[in-house]
C-alpha atoms as a PDB file:
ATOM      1  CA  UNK A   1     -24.371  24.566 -10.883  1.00  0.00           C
ATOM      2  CA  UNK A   2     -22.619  25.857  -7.802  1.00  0.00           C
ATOM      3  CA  UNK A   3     -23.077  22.638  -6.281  1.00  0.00           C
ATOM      4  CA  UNK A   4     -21.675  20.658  -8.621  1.00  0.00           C
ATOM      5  CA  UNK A   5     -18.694  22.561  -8.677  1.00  0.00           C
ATOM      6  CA  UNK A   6     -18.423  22.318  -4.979  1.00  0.00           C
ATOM      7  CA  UNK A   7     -19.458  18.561  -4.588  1.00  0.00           C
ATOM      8  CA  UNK A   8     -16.183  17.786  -7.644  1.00  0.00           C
ATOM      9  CA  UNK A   9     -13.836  20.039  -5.775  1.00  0.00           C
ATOM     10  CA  UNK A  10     -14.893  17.750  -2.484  1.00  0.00           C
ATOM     11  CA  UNK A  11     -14.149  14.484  -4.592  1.00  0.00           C
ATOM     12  CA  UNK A  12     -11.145  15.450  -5.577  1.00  0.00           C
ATOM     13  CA  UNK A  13      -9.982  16.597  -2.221  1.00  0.00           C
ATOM     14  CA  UNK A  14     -11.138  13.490  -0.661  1.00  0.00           C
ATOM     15  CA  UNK A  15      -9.161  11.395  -3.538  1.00  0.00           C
ATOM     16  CA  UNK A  16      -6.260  13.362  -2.899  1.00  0.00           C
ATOM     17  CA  UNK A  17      -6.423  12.781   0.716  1.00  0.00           C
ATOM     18  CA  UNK A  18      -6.454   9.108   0.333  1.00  0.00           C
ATOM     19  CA  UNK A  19      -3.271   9.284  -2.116  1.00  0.00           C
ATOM     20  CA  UNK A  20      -1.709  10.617   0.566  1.00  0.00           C
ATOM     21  CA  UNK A  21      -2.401   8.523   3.454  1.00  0.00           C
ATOM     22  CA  UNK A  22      -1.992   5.470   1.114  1.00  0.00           C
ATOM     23  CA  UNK A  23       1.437   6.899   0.407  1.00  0.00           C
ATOM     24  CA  UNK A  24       2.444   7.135   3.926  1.00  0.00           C
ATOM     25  CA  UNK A  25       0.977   3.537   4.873  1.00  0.00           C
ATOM     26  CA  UNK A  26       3.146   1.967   2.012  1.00  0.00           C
ATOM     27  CA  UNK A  27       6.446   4.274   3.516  1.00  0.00           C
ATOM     28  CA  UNK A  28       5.337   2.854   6.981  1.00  0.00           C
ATOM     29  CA  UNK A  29       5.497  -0.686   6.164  1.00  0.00           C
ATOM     30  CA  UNK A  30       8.963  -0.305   3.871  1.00  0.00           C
ATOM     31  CA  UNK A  31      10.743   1.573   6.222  1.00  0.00           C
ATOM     32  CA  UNK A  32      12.393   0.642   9.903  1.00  0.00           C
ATOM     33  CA  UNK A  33      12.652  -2.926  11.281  1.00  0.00           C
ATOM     34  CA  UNK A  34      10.751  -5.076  11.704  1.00  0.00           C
ATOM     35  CA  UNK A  35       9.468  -6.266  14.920  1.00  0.00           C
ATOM     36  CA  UNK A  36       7.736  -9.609  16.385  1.00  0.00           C
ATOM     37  CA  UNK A  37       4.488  -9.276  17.448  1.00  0.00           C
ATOM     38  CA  UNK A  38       3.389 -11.853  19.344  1.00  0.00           C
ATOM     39  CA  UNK A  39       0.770 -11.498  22.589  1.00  0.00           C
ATOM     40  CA  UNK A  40       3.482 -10.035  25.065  1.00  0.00           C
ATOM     41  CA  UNK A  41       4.401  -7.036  22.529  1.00  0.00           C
ATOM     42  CA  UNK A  42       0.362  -6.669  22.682  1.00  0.00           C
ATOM     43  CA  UNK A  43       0.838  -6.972  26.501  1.00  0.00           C
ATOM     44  CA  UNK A  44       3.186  -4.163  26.587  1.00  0.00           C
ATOM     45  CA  UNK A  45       1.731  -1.978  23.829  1.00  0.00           C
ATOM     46  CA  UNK A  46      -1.663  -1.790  26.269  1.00  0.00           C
ATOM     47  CA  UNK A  47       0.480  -1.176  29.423  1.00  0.00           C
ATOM     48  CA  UNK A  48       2.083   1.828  27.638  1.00  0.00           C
ATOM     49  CA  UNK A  49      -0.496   2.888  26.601  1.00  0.00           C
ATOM     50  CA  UNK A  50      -2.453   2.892  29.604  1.00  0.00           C
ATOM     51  CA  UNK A  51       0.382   4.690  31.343  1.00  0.00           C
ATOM     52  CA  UNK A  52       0.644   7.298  28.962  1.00  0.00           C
ATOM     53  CA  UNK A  53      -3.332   8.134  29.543  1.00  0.00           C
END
């Protein structure tokens, strides 16, 4: 019985966690400006990137 307990209280964390980060993706993609991406932003993005490590 235990374990059943335990395995619905992990289901419902795990469901929670994903309403959360699928919250926050929708916010990221409503809010700022947009931006072109095209391949010298992808150019740019690796170069700061590989700077930064």
């Amino acid at each position: 019985m235990g374990e059943n307990v335990r395995g619905e209280q992990r289901e419902t964390q795990t469901s929670e966690a994903n309403s959360r980060l699928e919250a926050m993706l929708i916010e990221g993609l409503t809010i700022g400006e947009d931006i072109p991406i095209s391949p010298d932003f992808w150019r740019e993005l690796k170069q700061e990137v590989d700077e930064s490590c």
